[in-house]
C-alpha atoms as a PDB file:
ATOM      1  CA  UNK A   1     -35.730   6.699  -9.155  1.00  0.00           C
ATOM      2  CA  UNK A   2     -36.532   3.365  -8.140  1.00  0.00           C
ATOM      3  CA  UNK A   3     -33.825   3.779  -5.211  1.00  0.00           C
ATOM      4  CA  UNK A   4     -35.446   6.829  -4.085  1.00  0.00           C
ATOM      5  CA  UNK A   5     -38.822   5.090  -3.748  1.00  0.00           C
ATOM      6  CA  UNK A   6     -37.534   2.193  -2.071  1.00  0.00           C
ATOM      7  CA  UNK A   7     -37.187  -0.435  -4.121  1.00  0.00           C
ATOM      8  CA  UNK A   8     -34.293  -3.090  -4.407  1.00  0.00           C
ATOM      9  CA  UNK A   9     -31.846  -2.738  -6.808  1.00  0.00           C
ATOM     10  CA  UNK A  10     -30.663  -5.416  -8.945  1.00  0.00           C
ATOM     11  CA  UNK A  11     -27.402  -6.163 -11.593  1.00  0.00           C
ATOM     12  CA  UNK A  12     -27.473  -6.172 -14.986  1.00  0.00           C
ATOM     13  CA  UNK A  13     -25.465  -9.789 -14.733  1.00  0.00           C
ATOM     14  CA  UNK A  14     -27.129 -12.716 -13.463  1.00  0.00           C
ATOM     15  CA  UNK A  15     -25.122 -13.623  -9.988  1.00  0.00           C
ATOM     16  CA  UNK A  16     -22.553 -10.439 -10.076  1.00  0.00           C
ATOM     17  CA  UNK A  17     -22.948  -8.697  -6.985  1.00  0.00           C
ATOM     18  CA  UNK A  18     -23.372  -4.998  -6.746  1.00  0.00           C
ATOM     19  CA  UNK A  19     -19.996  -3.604  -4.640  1.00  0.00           C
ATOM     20  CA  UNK A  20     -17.810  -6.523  -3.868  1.00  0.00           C
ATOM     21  CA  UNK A  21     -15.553  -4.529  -1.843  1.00  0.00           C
ATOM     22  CA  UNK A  22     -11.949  -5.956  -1.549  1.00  0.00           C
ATOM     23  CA  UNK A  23     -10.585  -6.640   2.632  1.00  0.00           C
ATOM     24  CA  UNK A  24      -7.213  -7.057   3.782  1.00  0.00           C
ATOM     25  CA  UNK A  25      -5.828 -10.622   2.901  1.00  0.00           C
ATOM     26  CA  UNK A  26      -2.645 -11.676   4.692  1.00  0.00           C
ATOM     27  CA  UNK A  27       0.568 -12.803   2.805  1.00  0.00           C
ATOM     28  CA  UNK A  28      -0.313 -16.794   3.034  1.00  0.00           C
ATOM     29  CA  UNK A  29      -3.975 -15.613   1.599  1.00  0.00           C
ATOM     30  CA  UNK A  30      -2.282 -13.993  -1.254  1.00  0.00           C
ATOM     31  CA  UNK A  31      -0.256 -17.595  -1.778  1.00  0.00           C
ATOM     32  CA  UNK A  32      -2.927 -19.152  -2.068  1.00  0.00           C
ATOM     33  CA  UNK A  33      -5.375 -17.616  -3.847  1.00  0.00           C
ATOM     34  CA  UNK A  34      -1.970 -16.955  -6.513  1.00  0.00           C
ATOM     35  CA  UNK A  35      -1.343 -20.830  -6.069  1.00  0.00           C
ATOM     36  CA  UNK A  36      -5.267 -21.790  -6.645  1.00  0.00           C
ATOM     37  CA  UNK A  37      -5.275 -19.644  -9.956  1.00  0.00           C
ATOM     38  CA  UNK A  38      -2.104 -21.452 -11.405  1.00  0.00           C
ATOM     39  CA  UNK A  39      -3.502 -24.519 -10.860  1.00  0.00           C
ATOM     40  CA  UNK A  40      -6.866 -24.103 -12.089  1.00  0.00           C
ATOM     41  CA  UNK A  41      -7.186 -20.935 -14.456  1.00  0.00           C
ATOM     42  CA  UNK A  42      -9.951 -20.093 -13.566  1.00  0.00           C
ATOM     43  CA  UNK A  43     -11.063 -16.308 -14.798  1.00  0.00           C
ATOM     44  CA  UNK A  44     -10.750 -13.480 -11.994  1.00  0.00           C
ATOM     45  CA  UNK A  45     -14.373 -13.371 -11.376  1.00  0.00           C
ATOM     46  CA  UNK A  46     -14.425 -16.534 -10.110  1.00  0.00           C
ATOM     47  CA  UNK A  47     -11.202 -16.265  -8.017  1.00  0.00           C
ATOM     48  CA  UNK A  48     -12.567 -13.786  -5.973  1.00  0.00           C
ATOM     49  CA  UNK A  49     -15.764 -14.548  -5.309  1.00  0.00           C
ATOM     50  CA  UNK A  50     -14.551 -18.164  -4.282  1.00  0.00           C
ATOM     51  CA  UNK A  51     -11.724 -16.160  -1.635  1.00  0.00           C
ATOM     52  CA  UNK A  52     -14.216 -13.059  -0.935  1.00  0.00           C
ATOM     53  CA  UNK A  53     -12.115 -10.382  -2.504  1.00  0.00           C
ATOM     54  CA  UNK A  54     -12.367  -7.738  -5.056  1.00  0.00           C
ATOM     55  CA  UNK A  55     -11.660  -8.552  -8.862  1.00  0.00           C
ATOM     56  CA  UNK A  56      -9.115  -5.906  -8.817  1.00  0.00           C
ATOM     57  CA  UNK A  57      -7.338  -7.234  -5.739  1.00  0.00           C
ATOM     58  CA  UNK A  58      -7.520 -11.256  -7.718  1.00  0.00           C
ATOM     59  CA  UNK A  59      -6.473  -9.793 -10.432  1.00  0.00           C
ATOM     60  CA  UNK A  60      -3.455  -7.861  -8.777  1.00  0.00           C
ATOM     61  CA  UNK A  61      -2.097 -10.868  -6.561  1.00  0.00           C
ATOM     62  CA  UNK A  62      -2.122 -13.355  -9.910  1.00  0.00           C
ATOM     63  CA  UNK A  63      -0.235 -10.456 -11.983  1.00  0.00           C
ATOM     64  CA  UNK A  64       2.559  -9.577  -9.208  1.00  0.00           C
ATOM     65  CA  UNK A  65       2.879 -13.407  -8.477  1.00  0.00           C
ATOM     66  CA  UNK A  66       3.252 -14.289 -11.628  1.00  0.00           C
ATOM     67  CA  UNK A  67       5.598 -11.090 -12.770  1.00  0.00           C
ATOM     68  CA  UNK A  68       7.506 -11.521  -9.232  1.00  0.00           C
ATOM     69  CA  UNK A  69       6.658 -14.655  -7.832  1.00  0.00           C
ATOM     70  CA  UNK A  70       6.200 -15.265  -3.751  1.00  0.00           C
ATOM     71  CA  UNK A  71       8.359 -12.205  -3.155  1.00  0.00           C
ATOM     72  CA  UNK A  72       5.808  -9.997  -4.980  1.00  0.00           C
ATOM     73  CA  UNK A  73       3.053 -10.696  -2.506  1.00  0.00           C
ATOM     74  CA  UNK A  74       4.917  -9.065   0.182  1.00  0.00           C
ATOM     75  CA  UNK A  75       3.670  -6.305   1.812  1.00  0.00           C
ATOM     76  CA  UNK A  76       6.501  -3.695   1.158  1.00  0.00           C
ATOM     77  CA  UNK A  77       4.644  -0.288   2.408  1.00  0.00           C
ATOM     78  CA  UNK A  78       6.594   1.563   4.782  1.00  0.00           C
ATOM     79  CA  UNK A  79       9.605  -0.038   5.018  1.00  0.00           C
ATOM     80  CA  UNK A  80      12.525   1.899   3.911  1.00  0.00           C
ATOM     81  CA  UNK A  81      15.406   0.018   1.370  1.00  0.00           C
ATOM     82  CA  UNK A  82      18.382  -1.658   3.837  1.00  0.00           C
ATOM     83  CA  UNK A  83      22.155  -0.050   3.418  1.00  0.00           C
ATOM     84  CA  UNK A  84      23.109  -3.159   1.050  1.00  0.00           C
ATOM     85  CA  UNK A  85      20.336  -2.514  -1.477  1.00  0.00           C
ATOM     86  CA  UNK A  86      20.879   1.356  -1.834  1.00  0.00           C
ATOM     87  CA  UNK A  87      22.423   2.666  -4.891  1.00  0.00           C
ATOM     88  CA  UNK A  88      24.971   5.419  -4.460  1.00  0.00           C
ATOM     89  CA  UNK A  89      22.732   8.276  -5.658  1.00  0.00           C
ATOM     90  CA  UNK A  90      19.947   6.725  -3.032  1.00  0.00           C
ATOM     91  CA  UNK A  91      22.757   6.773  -0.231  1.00  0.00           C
ATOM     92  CA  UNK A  92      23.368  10.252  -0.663  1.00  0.00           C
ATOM     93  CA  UNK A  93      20.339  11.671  -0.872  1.00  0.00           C
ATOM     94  CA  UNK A  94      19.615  10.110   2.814  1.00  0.00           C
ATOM     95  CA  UNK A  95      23.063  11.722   3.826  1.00  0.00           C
ATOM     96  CA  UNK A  96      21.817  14.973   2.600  1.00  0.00           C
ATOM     97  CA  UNK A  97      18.311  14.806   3.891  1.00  0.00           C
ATOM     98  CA  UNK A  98      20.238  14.156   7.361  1.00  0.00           C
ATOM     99  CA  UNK A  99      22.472  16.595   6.836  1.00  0.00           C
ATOM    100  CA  UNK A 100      19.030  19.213   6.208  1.00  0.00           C
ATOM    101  CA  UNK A 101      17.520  18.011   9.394  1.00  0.00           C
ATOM    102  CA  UNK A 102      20.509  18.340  11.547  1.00  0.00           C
ATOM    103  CA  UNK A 103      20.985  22.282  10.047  1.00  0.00           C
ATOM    104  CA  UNK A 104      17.413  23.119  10.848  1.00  0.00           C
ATOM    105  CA  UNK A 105      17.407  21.476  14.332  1.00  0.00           C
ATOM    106  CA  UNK A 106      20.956  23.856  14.513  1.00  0.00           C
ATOM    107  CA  UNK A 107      19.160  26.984  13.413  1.00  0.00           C
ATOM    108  CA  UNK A 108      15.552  26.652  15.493  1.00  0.00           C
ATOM    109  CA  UNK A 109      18.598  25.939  18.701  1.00  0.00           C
ATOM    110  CA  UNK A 110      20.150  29.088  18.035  1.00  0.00           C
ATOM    111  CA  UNK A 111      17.034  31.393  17.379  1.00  0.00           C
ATOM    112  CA  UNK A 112      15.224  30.048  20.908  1.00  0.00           C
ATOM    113  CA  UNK A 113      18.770  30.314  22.756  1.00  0.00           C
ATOM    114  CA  UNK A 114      18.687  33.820  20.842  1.00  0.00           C
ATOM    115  CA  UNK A 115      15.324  34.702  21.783  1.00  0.00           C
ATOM    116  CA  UNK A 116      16.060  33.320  25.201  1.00  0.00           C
ATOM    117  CA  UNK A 117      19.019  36.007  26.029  1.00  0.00           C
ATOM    118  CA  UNK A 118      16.240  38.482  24.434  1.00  0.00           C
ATOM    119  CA  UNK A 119      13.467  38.120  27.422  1.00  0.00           C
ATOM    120  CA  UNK A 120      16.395  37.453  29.943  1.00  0.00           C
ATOM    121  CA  UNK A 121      17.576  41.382  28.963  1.00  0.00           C
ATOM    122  CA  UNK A 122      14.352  42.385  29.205  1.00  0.00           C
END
């Protein structure tokens, strides 16, 4: 109601903020906010207000660096696995998907060459 009639809103806490929305943080970022909460242990809250990013994304960068370490900061989303680290199920499944693709670009050939020869009789 109080929104409505134009009022401000405040928090319940003392100094929380309403919607700290999380923003894109680069690899190094993700170091070192990791890094600063290793050295300090300080709780979540605090990590990300001092870096200005959500408490789920502090939370998320201490867990993965310290389940993962450095590696598990990388940004892995949309890059496929290499040859070397495909298991043999993984590698054929790709052969077969590219097997699929290569039938269906056969079959839509042959019905427009098909349909072709049909309006050239006609």
């Amino acid at each position: 109601m109080r929104y409505n009639n134009g009022e401000e809103i405040r928090t319940t806490r003392e100094g929380a903020s309403p919607l700290n929305k999380g923003r894109k943080t680069t690899y190094a970022e993700r170091i070192e906010i990791a890094q600063y909460h290793a050295q300090r242990e300080i709780s979540y809250r605090e990590l990300a207000e001092r870096f200005e990013v959500s408490y789920q994304q502090a939370r998320n960068i201490v867990v993965k660096y310290r389940e993962y370490g450095e590696v598990g900061l990388e940004d892995k989303r949309g890059k496929g696995k290499s040859e070397a680290q495909l298991t043999e199920t993984d590698r054929l499944n790709r052969e077969i998907s590219m097997l699929k693709a290569d039938k269906r670009k056969l079959e839509v050939e042959n019905a427009l060459l098909k349909k072709l020869e049909e309006l050239e009789r006609d």
